[in-house]
PDB file of N, CA and C in Angstrom:
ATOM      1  N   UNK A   1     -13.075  16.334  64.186  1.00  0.00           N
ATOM      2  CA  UNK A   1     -12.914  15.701  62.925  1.00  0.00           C
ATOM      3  C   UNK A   1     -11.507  15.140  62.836  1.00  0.00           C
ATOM      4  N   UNK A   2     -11.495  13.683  62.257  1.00  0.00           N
ATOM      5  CA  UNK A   2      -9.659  13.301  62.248  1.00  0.00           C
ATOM      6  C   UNK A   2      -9.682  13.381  60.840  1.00  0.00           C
ATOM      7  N   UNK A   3      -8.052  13.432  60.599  1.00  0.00           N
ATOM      8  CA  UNK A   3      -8.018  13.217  59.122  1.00  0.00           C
ATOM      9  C   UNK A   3      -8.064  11.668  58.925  1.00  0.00           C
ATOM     10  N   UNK A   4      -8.221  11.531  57.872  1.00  0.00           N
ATOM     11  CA  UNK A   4      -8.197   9.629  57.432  1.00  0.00           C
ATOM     12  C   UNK A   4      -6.511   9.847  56.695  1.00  0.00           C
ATOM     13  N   UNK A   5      -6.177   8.696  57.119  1.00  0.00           N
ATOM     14  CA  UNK A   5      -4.863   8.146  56.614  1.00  0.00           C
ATOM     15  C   UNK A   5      -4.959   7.565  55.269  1.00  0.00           C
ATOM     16  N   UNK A   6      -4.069   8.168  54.386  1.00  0.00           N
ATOM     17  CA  UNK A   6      -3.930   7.886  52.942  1.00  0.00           C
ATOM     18  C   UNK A   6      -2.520   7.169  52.897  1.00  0.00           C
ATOM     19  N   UNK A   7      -2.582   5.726  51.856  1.00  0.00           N
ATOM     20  CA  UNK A   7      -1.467   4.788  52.002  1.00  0.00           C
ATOM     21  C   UNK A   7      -0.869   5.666  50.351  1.00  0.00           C
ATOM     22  N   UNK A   8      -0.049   5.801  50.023  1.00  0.00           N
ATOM     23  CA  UNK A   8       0.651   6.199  49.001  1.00  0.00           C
ATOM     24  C   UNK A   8       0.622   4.918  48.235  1.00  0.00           C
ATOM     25  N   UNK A   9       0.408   4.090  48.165  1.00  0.00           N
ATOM     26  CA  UNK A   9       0.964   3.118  47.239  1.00  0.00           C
ATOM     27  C   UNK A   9      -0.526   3.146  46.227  1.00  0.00           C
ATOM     28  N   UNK A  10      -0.559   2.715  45.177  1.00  0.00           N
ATOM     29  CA  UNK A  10      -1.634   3.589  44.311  1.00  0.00           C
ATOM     30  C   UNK A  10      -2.507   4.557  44.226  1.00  0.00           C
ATOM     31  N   UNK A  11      -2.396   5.099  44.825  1.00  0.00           N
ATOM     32  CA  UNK A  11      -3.364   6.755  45.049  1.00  0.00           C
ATOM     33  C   UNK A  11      -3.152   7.595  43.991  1.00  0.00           C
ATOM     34  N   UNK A  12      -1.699   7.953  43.314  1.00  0.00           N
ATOM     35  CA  UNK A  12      -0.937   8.665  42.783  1.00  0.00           C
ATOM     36  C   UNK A  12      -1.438   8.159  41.059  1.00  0.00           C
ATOM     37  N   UNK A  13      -1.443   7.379  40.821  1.00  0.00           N
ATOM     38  CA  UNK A  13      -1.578   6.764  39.122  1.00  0.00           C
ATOM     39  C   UNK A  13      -0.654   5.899  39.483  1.00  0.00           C
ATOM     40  N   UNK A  14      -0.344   5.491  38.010  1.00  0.00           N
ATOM     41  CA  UNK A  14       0.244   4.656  37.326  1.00  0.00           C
ATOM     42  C   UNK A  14       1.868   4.598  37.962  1.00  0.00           C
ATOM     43  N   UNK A  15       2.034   3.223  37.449  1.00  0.00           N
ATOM     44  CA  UNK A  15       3.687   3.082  37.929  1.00  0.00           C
ATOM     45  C   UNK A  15       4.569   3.109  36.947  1.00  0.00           C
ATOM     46  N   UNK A  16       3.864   3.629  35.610  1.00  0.00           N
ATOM     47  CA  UNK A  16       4.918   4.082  34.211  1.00  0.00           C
ATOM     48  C   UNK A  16       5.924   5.280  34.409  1.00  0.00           C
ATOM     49  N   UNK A  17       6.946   5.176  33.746  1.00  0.00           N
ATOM     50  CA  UNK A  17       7.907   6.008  33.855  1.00  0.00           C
ATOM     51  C   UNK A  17       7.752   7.286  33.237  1.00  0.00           C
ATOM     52  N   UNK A  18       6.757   7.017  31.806  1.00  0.00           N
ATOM     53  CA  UNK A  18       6.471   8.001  30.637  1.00  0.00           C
ATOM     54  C   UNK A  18       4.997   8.386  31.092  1.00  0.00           C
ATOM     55  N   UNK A  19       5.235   9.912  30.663  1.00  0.00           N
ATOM     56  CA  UNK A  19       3.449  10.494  31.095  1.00  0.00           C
ATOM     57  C   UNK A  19       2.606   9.473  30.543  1.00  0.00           C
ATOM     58  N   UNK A  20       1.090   9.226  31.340  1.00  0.00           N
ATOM     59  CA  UNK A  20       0.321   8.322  30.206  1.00  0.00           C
ATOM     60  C   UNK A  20      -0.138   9.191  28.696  1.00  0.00           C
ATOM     61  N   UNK A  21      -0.024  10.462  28.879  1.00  0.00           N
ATOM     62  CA  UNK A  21      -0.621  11.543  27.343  1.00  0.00           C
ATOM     63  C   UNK A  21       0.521  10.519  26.334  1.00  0.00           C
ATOM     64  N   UNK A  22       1.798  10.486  26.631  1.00  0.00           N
ATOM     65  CA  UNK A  22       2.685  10.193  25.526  1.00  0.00           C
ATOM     66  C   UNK A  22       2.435   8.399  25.223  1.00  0.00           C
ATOM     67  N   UNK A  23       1.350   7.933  25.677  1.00  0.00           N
ATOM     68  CA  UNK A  23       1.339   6.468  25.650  1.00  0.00           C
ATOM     69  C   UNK A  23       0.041   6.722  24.522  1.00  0.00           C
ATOM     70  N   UNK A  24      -1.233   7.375  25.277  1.00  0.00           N
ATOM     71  CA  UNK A  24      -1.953   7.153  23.787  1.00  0.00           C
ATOM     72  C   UNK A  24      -1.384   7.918  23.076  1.00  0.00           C
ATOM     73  N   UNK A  25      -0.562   9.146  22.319  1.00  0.00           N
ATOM     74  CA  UNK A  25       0.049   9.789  21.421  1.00  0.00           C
ATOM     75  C   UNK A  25       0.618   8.840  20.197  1.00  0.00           C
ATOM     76  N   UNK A  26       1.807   8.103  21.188  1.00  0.00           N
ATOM     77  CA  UNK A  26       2.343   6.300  20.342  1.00  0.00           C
ATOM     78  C   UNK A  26       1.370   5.596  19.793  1.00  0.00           C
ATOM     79  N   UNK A  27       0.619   5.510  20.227  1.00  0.00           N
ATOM     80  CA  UNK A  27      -0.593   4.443  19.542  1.00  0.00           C
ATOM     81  C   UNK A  27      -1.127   5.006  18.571  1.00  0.00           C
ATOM     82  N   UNK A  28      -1.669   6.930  18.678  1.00  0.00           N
ATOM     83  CA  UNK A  28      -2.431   7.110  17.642  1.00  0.00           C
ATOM     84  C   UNK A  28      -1.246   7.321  16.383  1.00  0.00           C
ATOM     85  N   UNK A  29       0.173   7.613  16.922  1.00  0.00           N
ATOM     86  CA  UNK A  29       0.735   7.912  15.868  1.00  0.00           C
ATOM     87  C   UNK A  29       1.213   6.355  15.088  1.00  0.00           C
ATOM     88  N   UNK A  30       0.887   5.184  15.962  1.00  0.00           N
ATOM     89  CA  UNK A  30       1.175   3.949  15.068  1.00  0.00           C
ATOM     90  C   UNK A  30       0.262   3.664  14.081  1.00  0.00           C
ATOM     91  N   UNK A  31      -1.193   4.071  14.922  1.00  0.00           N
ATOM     92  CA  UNK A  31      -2.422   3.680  13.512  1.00  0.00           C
ATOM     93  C   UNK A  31      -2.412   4.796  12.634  1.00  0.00           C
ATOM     94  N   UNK A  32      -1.686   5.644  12.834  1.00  0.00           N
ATOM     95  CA  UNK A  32      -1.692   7.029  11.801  1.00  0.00           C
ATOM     96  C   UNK A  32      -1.347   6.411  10.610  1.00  0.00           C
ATOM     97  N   UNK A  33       0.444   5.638  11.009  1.00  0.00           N
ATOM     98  CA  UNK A  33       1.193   5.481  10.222  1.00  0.00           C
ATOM     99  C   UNK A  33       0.621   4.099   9.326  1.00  0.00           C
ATOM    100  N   UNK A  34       0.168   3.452  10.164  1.00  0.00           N
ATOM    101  CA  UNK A  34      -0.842   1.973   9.754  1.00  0.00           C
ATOM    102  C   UNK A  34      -1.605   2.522   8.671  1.00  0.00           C
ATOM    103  N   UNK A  35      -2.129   3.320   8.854  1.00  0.00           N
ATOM    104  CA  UNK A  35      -3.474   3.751   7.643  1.00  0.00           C
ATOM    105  C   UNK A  35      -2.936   4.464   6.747  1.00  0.00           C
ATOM    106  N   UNK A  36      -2.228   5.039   6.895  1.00  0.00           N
ATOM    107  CA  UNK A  36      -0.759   5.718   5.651  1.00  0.00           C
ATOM    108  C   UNK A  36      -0.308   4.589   4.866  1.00  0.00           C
ATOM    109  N   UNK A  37       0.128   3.910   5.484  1.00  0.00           N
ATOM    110  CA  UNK A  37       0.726   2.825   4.508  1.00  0.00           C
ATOM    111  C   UNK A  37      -0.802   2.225   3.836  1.00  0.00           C
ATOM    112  N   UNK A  38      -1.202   1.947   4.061  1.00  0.00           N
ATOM    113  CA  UNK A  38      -1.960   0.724   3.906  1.00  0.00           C
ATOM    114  C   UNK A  38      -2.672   1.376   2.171  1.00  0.00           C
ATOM    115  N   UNK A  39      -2.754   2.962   2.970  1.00  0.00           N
ATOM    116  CA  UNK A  39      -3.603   3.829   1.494  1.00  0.00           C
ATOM    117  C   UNK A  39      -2.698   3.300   0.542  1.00  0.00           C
ATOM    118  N   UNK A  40      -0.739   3.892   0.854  1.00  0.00           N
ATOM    119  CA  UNK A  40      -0.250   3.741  -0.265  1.00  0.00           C
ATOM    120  C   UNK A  40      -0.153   2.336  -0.724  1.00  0.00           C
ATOM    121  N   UNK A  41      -0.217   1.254   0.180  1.00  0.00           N
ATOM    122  CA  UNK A  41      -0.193   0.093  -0.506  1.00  0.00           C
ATOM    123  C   UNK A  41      -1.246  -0.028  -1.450  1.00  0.00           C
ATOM    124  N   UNK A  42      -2.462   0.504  -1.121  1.00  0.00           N
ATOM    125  CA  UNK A  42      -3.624   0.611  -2.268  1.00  0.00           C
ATOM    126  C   UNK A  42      -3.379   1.119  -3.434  1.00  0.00           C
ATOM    127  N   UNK A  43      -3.108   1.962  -3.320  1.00  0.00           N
ATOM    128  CA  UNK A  43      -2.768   3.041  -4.002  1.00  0.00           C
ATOM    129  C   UNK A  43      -1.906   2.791  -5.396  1.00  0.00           C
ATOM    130  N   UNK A  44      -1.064   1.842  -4.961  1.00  0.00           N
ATOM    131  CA  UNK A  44       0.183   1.274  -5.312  1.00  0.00           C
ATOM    132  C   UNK A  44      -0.242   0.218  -6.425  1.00  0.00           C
ATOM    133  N   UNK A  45      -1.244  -0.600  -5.866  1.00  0.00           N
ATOM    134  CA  UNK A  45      -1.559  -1.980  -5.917  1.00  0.00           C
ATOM    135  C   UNK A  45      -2.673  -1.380  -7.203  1.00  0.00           C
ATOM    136  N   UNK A  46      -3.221  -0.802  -6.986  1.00  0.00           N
ATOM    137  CA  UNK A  46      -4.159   0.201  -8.706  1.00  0.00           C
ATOM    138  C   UNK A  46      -3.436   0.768  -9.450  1.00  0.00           C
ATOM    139  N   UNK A  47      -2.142   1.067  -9.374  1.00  0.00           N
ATOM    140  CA  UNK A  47      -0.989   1.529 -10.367  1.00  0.00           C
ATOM    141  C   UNK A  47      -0.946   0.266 -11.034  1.00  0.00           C
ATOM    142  N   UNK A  48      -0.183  -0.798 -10.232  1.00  0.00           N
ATOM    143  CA  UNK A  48       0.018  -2.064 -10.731  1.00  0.00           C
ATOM    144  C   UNK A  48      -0.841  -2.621 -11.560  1.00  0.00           C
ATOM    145  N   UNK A  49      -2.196  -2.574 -10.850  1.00  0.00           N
ATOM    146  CA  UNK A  49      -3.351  -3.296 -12.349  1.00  0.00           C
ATOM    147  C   UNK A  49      -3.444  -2.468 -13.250  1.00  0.00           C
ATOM    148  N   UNK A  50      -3.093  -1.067 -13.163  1.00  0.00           N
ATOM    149  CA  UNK A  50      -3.366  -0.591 -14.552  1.00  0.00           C
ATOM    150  C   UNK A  50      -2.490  -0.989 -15.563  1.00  0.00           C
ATOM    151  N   UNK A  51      -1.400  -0.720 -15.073  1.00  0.00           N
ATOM    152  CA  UNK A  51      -0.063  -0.929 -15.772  1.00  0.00           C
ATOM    153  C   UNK A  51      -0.031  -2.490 -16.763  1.00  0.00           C
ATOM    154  N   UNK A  52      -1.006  -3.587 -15.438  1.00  0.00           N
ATOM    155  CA  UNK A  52      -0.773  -4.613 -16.062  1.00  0.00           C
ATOM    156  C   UNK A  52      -1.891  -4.673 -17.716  1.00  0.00           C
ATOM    157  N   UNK A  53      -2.769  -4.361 -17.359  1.00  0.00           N
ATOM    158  CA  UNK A  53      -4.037  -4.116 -18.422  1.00  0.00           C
ATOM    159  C   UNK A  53      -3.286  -3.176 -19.480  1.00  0.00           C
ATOM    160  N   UNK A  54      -2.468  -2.154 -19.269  1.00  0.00           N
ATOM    161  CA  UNK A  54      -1.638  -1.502 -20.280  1.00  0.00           C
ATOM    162  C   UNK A  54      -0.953  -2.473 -21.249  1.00  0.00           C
ATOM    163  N   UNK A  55      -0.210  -3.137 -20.628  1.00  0.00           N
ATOM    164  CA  UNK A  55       0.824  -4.262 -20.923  1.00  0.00           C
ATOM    165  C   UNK A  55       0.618  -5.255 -21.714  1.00  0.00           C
ATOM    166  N   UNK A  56      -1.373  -5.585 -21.444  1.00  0.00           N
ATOM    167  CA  UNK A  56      -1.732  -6.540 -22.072  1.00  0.00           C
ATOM    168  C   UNK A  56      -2.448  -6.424 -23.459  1.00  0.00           C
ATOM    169  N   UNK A  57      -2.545  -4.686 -23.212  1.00  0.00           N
ATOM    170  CA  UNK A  57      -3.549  -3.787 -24.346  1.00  0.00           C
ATOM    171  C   UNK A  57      -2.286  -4.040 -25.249  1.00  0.00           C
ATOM    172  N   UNK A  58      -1.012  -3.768 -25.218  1.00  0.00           N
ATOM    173  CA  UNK A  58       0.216  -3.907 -26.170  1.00  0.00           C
ATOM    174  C   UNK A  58       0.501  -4.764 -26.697  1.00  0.00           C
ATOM    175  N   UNK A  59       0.967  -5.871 -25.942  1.00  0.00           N
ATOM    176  CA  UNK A  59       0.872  -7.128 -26.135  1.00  0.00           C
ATOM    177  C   UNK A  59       0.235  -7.352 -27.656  1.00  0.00           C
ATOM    178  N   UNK A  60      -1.206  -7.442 -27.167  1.00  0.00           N
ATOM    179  CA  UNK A  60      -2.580  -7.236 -28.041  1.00  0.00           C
ATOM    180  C   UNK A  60      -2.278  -6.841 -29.452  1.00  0.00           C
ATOM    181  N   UNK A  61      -1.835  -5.497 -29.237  1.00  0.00           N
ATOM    182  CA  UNK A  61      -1.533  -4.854 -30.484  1.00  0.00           C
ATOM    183  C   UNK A  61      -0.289  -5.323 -31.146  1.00  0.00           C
ATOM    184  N   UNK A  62       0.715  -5.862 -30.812  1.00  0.00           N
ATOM    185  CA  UNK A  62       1.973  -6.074 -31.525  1.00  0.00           C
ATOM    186  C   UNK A  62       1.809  -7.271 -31.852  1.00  0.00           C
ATOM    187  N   UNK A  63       0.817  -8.081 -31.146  1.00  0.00           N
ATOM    188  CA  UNK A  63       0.036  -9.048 -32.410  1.00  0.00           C
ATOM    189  C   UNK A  63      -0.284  -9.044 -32.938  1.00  0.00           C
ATOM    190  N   UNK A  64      -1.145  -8.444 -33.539  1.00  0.00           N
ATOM    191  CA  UNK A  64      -1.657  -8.102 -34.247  1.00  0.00           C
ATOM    192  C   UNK A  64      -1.121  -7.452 -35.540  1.00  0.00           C
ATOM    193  N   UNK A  65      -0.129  -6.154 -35.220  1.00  0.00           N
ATOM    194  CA  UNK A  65       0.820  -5.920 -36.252  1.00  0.00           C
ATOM    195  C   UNK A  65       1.838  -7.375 -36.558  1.00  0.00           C
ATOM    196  N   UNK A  66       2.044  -8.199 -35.618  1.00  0.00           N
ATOM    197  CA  UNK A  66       2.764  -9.261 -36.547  1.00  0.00           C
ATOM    198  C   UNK A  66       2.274  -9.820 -37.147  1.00  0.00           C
ATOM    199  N   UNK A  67       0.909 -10.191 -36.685  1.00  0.00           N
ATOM    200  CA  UNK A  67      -0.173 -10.857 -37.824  1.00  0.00           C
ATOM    201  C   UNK A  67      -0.491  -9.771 -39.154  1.00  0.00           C
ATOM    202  N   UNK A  68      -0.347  -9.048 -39.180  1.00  0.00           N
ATOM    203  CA  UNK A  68      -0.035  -7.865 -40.260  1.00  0.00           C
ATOM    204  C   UNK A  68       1.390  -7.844 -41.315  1.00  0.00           C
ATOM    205  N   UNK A  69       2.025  -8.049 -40.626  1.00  0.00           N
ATOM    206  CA  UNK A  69       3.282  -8.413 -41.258  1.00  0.00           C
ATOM    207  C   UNK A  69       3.147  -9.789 -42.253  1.00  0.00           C
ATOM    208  N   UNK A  70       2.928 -11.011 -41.660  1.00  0.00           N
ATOM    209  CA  UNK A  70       2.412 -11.737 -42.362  1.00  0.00           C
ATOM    210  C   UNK A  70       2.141 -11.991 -42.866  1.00  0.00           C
ATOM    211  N   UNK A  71       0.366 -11.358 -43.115  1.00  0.00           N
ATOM    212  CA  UNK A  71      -0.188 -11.721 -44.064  1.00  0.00           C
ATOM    213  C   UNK A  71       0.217 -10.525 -45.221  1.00  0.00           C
ATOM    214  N   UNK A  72       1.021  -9.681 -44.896  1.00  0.00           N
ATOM    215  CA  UNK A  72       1.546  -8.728 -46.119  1.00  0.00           C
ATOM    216  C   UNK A  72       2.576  -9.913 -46.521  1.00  0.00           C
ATOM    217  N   UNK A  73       3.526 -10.323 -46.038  1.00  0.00           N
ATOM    218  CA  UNK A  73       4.465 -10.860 -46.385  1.00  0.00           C
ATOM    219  C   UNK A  73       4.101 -12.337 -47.184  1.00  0.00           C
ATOM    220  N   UNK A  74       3.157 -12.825 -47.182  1.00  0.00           N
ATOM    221  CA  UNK A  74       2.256 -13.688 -47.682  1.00  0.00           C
ATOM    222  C   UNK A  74       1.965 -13.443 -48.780  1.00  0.00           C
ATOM    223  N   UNK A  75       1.299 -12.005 -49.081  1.00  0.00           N
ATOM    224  CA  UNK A  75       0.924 -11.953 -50.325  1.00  0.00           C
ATOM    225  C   UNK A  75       1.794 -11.243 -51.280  1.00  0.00           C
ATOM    226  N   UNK A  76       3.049 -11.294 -50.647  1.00  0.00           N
ATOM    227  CA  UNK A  76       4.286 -10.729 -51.565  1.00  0.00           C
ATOM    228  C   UNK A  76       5.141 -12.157 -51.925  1.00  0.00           C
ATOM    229  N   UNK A  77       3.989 -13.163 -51.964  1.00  0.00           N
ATOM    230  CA  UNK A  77       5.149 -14.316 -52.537  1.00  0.00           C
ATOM    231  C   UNK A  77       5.642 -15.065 -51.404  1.00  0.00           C
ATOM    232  N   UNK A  78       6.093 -14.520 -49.956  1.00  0.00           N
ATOM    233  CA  UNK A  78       6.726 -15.460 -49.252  1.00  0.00           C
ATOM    234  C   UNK A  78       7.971 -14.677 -48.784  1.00  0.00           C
ATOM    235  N   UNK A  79       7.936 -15.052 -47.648  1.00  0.00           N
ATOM    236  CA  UNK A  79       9.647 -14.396 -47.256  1.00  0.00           C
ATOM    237  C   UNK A  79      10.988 -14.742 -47.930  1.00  0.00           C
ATOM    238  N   UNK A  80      11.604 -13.226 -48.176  1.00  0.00           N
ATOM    239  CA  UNK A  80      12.687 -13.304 -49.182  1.00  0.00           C
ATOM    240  C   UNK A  80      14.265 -13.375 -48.229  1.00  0.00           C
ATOM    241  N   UNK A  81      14.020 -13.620 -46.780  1.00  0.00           N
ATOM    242  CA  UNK A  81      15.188 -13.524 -45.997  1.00  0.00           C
ATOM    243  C   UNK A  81      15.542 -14.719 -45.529  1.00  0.00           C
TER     244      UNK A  81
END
């Protein structure tokens, strides 16, 4: 029986410097961080519409009290200032 001759030049893996474990590790920890953000950008972005619908519920109302003012001030004759 002979042995067969093995050439070293790719037999071994890869020609990276870094284990390949720590190459997918980077990746899953980039889409980790990808999907982290992205929640809080959601997340964020439903604060914002509420806030804005808050804003507009007020709005709303302090019209309304000025239109209140008004028509009180209306039926007191007219503004005295």
């Amino acid at each position: 029986m002979s042995a067969r001759p093995y050439s070293s030049e790719g037999s071994t893996g890869s020609g990276f410097s870094r284990p390949a474990g720590e190459a997918a590790g980077d990746a899953f920890t980039k889409r980790e961080k990808a999907a982290e953000d992205f929640y809080v950008r959601q997340q964020e972005k439903v604060k914002l519409l509420q806030l804005k619908e808050k804003l507009k519920q007020q709005r709303k109302h302090l019209d309304e009290l000025d239109a209140h003012i008004d028509e009180l001030t209306r039926e007191q004759g007219g503004e005295k200032n």
